[in-house]
N, C-alpha and C. Protein backbone atom coordinates (compact mmCIF):
# COMPACT_ATOMS: atom_id res chain seq x y z
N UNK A 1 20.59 -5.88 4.38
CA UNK A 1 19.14 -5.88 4.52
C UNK A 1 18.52 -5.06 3.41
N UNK A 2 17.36 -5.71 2.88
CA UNK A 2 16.56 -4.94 1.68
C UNK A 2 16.07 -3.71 2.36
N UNK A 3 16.25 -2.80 1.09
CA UNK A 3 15.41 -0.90 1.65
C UNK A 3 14.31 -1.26 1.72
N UNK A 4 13.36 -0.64 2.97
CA UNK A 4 12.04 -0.33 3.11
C UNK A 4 11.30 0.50 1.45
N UNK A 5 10.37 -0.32 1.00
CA UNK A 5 9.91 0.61 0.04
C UNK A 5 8.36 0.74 0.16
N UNK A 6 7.63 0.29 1.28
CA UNK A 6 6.02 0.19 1.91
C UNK A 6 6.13 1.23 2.87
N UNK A 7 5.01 1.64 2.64
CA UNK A 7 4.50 2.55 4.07
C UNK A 7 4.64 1.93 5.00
N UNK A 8 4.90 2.60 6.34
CA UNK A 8 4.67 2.04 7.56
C UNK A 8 3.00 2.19 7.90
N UNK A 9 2.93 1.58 9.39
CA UNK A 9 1.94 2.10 9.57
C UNK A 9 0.99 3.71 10.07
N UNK A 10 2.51 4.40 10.04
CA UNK A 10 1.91 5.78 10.10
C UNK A 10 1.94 6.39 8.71
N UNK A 11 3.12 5.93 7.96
CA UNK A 11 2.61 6.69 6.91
C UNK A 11 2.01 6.21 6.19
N UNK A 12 1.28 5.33 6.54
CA UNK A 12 -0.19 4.77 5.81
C UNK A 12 -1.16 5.75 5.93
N UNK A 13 -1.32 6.72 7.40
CA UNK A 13 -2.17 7.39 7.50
C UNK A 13 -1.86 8.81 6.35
N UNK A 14 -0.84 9.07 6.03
CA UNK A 14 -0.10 10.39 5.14
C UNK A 14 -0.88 9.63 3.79
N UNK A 15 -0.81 8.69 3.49
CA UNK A 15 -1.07 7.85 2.04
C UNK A 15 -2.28 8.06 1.75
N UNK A 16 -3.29 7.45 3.05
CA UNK A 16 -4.19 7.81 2.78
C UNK A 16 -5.25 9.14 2.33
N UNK A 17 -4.48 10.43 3.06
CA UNK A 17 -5.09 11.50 2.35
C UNK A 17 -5.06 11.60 0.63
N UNK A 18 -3.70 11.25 0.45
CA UNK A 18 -3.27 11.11 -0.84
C UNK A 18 -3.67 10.75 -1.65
N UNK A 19 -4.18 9.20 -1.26
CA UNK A 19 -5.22 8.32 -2.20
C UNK A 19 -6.39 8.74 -2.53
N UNK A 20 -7.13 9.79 -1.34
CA UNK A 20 -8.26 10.45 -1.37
C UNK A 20 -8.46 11.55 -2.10
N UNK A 21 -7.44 12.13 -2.43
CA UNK A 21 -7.63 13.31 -3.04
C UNK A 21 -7.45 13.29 -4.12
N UNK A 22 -6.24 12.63 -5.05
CA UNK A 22 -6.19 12.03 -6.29
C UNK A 22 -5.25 13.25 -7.49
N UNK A 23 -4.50 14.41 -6.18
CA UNK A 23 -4.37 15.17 -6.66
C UNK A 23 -2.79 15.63 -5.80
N UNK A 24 -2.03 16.87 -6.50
CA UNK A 24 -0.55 16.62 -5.73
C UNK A 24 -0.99 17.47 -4.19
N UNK A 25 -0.43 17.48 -3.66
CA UNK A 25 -0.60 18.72 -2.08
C UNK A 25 0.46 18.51 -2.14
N UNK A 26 0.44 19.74 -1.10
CA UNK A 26 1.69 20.61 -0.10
C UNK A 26 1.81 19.94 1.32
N UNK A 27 2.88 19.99 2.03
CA UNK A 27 2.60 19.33 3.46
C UNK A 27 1.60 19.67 4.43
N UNK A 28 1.40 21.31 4.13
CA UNK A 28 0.48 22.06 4.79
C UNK A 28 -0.60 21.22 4.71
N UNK A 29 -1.07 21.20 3.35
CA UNK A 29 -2.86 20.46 3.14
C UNK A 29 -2.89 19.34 3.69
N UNK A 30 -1.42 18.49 4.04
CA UNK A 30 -1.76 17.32 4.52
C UNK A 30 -2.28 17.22 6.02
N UNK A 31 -1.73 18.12 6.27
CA UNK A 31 -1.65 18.11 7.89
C UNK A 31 -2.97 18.87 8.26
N UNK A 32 -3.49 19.90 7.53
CA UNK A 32 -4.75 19.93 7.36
C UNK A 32 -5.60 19.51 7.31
N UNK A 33 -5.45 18.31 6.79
CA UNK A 33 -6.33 17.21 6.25
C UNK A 33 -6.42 16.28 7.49
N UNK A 34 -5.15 16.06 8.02
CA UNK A 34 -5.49 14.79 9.07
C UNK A 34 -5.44 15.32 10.56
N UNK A 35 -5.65 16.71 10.60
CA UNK A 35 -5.51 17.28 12.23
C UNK A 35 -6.02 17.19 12.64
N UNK A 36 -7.63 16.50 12.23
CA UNK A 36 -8.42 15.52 13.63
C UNK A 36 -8.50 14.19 13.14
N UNK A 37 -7.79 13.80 12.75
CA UNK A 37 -7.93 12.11 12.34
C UNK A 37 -6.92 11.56 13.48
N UNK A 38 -5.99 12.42 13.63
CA UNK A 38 -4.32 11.93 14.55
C UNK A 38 -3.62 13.12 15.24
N UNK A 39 -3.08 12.43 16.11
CA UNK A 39 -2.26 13.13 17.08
C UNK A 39 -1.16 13.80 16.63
N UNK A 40 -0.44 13.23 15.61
CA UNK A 40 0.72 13.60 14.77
C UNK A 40 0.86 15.34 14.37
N UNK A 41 2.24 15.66 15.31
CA UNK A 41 2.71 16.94 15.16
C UNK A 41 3.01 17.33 12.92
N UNK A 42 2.52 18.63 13.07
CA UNK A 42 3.12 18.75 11.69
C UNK A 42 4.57 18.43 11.22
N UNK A 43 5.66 18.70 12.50
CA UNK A 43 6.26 18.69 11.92
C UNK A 43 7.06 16.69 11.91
N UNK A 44 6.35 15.97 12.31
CA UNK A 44 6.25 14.54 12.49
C UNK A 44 5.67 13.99 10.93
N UNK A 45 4.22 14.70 10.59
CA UNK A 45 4.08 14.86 8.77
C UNK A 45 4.92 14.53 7.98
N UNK A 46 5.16 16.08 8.20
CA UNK A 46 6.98 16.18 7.24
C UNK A 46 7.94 15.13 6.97
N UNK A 47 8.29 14.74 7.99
CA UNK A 47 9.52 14.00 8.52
C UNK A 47 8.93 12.65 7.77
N UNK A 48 7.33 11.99 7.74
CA UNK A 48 6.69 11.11 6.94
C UNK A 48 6.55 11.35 5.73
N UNK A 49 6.34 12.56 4.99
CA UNK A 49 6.57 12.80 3.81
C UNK A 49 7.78 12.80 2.86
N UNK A 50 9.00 13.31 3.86
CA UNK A 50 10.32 12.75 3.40
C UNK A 50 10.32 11.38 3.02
N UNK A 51 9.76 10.40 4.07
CA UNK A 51 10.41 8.81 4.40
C UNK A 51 9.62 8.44 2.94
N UNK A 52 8.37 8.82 2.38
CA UNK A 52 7.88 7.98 1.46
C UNK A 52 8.19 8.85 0.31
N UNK A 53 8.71 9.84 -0.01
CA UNK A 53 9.46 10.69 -0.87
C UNK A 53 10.98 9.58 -1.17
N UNK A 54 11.17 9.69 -0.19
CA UNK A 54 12.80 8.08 -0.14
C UNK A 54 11.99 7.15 -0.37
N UNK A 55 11.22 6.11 0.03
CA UNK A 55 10.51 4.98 -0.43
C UNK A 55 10.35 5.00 -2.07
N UNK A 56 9.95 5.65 -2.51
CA UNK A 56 9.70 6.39 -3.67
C UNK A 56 7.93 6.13 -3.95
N UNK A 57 7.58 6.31 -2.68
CA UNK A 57 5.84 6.31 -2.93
C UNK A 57 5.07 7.74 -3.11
N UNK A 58 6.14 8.76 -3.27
CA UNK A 58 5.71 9.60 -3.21
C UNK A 58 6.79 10.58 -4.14
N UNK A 59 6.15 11.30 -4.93
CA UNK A 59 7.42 12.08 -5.56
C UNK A 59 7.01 13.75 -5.48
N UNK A 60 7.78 15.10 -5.56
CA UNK A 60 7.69 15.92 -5.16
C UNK A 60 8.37 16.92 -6.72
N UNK A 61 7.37 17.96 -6.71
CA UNK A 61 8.13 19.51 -7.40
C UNK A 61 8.07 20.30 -6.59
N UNK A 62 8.83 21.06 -6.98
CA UNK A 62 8.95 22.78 -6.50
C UNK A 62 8.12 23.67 -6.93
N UNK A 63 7.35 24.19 -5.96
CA UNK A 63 6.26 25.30 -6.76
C UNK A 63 7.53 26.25 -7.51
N UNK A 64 7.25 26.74 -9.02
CA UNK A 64 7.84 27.65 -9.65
C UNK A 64 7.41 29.19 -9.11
N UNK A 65 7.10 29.41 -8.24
CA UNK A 65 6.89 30.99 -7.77
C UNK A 65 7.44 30.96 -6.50
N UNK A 66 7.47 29.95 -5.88
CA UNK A 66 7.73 29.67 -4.27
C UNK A 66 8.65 28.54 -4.07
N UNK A 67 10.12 28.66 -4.21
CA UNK A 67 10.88 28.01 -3.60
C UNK A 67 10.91 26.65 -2.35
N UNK A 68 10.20 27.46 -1.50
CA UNK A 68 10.41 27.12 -0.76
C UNK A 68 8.88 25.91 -0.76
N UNK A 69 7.80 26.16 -1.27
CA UNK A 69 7.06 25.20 -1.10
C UNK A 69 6.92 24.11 -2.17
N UNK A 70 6.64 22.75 -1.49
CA UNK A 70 7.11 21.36 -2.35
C UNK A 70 5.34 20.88 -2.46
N UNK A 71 5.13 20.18 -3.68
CA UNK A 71 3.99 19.93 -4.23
C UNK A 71 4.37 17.88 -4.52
N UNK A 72 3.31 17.43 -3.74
CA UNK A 72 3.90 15.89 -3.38
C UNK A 72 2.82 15.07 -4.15
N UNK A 73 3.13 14.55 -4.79
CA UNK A 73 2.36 13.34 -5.74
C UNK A 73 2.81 11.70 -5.39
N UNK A 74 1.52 11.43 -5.96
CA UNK A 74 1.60 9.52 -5.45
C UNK A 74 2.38 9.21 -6.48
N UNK A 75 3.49 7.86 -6.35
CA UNK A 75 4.00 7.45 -7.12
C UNK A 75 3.21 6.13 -7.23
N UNK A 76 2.82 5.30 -5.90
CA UNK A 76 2.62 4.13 -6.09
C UNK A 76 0.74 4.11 -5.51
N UNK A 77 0.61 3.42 -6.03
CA UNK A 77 -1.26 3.00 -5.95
C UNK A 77 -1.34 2.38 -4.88
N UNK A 78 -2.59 2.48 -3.77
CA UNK A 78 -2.55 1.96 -2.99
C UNK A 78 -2.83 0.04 -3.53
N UNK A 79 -3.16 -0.29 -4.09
CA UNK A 79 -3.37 -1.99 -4.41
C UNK A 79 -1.52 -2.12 -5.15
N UNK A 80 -0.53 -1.25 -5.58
CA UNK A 80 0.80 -1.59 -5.51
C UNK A 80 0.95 -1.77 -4.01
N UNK A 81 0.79 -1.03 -3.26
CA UNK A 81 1.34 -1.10 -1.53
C UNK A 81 0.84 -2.08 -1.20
N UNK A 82 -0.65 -2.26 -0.96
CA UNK A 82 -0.69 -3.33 -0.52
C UNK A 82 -0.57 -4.81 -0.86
N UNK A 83 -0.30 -5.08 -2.38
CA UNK A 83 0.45 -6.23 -2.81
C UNK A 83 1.57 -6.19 -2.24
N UNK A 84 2.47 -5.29 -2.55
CA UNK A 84 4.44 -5.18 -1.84
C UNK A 84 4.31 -5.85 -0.35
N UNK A 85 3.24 -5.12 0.50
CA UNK A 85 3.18 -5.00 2.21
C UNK A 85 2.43 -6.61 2.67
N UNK A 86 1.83 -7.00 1.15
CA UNK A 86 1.54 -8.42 1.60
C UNK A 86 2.12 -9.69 1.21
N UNK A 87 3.15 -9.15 0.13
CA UNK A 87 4.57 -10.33 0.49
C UNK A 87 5.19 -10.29 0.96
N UNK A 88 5.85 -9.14 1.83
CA UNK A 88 6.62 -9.13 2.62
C UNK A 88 5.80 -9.33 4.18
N UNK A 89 4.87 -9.61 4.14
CA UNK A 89 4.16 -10.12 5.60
C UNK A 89 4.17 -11.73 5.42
N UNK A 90 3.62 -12.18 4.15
CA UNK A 90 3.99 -13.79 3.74
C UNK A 90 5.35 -14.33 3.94
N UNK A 91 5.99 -13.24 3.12
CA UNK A 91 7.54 -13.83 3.10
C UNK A 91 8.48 -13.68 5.02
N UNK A 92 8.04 -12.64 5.91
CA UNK A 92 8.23 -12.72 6.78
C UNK A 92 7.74 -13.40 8.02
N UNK A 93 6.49 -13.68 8.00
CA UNK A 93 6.11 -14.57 9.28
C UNK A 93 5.30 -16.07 8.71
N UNK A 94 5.48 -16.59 7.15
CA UNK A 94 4.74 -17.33 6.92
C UNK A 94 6.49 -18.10 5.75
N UNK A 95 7.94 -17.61 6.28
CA UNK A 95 8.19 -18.45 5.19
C UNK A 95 8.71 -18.05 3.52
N UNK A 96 7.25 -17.29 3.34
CA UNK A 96 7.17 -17.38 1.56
C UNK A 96 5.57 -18.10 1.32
N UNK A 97 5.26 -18.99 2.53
CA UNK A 97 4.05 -20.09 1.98
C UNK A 97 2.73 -19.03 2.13
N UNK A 98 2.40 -18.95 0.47
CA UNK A 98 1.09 -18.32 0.64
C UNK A 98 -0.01 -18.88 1.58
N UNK A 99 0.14 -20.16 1.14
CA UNK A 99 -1.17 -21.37 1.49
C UNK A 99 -0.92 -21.36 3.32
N UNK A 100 0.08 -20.88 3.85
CA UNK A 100 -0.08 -21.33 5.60
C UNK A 100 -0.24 -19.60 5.77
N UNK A 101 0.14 -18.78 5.40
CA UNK A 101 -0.77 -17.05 5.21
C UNK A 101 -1.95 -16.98 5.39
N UNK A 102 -3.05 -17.72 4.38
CA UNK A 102 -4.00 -17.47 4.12
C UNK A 102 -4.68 -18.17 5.18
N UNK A 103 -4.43 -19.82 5.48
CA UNK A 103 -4.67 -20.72 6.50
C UNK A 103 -4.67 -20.14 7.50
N UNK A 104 -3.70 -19.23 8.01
CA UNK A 104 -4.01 -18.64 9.63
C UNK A 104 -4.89 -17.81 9.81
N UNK A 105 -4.60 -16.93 8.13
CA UNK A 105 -6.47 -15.86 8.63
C UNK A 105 -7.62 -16.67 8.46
N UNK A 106 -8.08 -17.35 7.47
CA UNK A 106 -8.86 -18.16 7.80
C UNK A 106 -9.42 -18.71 9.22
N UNK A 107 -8.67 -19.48 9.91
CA UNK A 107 -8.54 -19.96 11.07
C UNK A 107 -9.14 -19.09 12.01
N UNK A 108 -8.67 -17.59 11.65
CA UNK A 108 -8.97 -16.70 12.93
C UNK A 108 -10.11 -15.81 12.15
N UNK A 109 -10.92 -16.17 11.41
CA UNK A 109 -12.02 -15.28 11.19
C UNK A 109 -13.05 -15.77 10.83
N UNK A 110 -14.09 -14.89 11.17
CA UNK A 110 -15.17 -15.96 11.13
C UNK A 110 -16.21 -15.26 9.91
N UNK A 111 -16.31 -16.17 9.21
CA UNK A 111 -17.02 -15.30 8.06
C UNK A 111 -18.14 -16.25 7.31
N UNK A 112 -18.99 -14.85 6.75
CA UNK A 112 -20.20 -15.35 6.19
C UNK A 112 -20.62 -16.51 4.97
N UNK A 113 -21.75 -16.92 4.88
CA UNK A 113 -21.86 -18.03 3.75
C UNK A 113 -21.65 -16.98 2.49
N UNK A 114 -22.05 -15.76 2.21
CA UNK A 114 -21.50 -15.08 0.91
C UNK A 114 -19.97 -14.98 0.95
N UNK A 115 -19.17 -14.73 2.14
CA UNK A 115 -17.99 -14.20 2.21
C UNK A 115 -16.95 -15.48 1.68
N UNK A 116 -17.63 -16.62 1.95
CA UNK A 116 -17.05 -17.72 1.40
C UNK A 116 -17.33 -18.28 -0.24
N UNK A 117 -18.20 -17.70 -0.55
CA UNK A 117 -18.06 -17.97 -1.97
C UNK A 117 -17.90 -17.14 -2.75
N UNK A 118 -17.24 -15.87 -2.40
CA UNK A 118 -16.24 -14.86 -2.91
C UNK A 118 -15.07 -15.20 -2.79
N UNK A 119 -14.12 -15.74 -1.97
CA UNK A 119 -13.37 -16.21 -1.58
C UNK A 119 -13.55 -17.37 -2.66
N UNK A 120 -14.32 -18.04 -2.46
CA UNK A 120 -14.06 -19.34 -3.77
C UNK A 120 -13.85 -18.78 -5.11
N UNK A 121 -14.70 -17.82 -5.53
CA UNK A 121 -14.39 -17.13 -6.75
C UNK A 121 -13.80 -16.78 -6.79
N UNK A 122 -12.49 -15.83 -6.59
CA UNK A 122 -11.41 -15.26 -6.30
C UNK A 122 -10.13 -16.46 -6.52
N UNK A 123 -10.29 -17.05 -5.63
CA UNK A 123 -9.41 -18.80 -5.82
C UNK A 123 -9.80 -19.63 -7.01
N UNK A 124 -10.74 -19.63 -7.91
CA UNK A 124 -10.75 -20.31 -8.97
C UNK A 124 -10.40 -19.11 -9.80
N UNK A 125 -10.96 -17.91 -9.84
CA UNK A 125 -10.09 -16.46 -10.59
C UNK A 125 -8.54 -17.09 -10.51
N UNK A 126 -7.49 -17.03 -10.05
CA UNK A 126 -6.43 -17.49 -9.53
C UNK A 126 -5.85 -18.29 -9.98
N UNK A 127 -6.66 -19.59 -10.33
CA UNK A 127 -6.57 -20.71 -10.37
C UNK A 127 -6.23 -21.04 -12.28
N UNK A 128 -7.22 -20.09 -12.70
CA UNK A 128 -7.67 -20.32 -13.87
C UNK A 128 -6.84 -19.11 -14.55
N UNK A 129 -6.22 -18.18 -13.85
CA UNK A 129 -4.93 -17.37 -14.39
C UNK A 129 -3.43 -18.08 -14.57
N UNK A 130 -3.17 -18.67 -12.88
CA UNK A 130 -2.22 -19.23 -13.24
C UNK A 130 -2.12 -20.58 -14.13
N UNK A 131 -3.38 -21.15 -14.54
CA UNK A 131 -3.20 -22.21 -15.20
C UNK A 131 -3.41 -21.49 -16.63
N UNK A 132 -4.01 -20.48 -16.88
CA UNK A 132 -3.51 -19.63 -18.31
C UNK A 132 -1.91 -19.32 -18.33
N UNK A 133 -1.51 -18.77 -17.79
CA UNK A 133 -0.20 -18.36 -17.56
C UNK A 133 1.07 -19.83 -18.07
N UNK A 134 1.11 -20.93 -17.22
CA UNK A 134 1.54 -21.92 -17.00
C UNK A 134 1.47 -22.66 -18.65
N UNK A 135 0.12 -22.87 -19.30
CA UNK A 135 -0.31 -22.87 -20.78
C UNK A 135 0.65 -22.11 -21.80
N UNK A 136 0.75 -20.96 -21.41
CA UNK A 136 1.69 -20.14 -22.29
C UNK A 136 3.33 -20.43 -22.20
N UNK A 137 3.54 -20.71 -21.42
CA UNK A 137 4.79 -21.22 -20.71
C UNK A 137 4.97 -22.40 -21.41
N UNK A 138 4.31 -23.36 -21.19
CA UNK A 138 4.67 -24.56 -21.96
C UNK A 138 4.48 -24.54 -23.31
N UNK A 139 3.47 -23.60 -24.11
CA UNK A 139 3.52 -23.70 -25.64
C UNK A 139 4.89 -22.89 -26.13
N UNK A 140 6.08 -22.25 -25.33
CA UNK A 140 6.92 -21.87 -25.66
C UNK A 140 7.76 -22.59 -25.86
């Protein structure tokens, strides 16, 4: 079985401070940060800061005066995660097929006359990449 390399959905909530701040922390500040957002014991944090430290979404130094305290930086961007977390949701309950992915949210949401012609723009964006792309390919 392939290694987990996406946040879960808790340590989505750890990510998110991360993304917000734009800067390295300590576990302390994290848990600081989210001690009224969640229920999550500090030392439950931790144990999430390891897992995406192993993921490698997160990478860590050693403060040089203090041993003992670790200084945690983003490795991966949240629009990397959520590209990774949305092929492996395609590739797991849809197959691989983008087009029956997109078809089921569709289906189940109900959205505005602007929201649909963003959505069209976006799909001819798309459209008009991979048919750049495909162009280059064949003049090779």
């Amino acid at each position: 079985m392939e290694r987990e390399t996406t946040p879960s959905q808790s340590e989505w909530v750890i990510m998110e401070v991360f993304w917000a701040s734009n800067t390295s922390l300590t576990a302390k500040e994290v848990i600081k940060k989210i001690q009224n957002k969640t229920d999550m014991s500090p030392r439950m944090v931790r144990v999430l800061i390891n897992r995406l430290c192993q993921k490698g979404v997160l990478s860590y130094t050693v403060d040089e005066h203090d041993l003992r305290l670790y200084h945690y930086s983003v490795m991966k961007s949240r629009e990397e995660c959520q590209k990774e977390k949305s092929k492996k949701f395609v590739d797991s309950y849809f197959e691989g097929s983008k087009k029956n992915a997109m078809a089921a949210l569709l289906q189940n949401t109900k959205l505005t006359e602007e929201q649909f012609r963003e959505l069209e723009e976006m799909l001819e964006q798309c459209k008009e990449k991979e048919y750049s792309i495909q162009k280059d390919k064949d003049e090779k």
